[in-house]
Protein backbone atom coordinates (compact mmCIF):
# COMPACT_ATOMS: atom_id res chain seq x y z
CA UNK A 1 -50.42 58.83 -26.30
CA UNK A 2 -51.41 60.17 -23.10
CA UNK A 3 -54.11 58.40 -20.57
CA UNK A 4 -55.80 61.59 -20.27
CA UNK A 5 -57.07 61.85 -24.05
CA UNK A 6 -59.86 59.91 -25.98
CA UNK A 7 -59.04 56.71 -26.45
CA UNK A 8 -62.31 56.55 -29.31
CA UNK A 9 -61.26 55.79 -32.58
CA UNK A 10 -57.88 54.07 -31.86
CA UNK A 11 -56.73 50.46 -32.54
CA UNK A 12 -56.63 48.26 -30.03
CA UNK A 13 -54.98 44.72 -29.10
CA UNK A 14 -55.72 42.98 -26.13
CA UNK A 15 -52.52 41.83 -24.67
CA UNK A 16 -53.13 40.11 -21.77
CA UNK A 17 -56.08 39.16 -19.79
CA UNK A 18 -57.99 37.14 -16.97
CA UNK A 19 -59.97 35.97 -19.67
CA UNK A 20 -57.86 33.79 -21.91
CA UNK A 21 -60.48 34.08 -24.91
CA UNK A 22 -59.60 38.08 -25.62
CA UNK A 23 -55.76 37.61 -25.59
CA UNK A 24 -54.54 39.06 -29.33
CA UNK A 25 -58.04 40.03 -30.03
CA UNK A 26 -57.83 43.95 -32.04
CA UNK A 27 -60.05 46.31 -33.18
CA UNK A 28 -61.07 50.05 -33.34
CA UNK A 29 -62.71 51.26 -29.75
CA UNK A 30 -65.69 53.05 -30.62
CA UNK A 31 -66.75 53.66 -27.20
CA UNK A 32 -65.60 53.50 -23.39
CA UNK A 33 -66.79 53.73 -19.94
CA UNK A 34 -65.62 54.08 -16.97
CA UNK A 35 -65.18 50.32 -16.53
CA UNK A 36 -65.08 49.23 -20.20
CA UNK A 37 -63.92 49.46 -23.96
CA UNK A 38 -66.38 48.72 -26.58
CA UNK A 39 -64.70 47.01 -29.56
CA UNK A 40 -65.22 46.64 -33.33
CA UNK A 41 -63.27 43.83 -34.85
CA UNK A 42 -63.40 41.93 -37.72
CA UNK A 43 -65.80 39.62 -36.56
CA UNK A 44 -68.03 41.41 -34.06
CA UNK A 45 -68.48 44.20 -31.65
CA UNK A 46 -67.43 42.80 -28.25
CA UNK A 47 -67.19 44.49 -24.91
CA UNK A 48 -63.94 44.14 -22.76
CA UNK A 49 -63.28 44.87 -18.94
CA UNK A 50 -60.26 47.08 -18.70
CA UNK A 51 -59.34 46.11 -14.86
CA UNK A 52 -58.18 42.76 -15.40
CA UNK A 53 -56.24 43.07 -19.21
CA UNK A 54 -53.21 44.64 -20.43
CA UNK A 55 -53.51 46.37 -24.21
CA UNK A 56 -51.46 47.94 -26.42
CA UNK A 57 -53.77 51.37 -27.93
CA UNK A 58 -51.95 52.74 -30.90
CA UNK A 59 -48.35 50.91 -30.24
CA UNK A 60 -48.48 52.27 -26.27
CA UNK A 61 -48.81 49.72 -23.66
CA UNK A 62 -51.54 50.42 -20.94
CA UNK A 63 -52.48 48.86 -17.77
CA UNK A 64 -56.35 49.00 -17.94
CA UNK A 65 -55.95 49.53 -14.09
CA UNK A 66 -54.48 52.96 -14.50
CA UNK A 67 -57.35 53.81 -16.57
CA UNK A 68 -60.65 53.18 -14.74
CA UNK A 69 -62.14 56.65 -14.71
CA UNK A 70 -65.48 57.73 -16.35
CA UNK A 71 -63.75 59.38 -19.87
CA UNK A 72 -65.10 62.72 -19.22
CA UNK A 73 -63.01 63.13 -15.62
CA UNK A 74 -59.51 61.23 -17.18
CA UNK A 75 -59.90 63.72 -19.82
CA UNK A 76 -60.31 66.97 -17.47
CA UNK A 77 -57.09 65.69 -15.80
């Protein structure tokens, strides 16, 4: 998986994070921003900050620093 496509639609865990609370939490992203990943799980639909967590997006590991652009300009890279 390359950071340049959609990430919509994939799995996602959250593998590590500033905020304890999200660490193993997984779910389908069913939408993102330039800042954030919205979430469905189990439970809920949560929101999660992608600067300060590490996740793992179909079995690829991905610094959610390396991926704060708006979708629409990671994708045209």
């Amino acid at each position: 998986m390359k950071t340049t496509q959609s990430f919509i639609g994939h799995n996602l865990t959250v593998e590590s994070s500033s905020n304890e609370t999200l660490v193993g939490r997984t779910g389908i992203i069913r939408d993102e921003t330039k800042q954030t990943f919205t979430v469905e799980t189990n439970q809920d639909t949560i929101t999660i900050l992608k600067k300060p967590c590490v996740f793992t997006i179909n079995n690829i590991r991905i610094n959610g620093n390396t991926i704060t652009k708006a979708p629409h300009k990671r994708l045209q890279s």
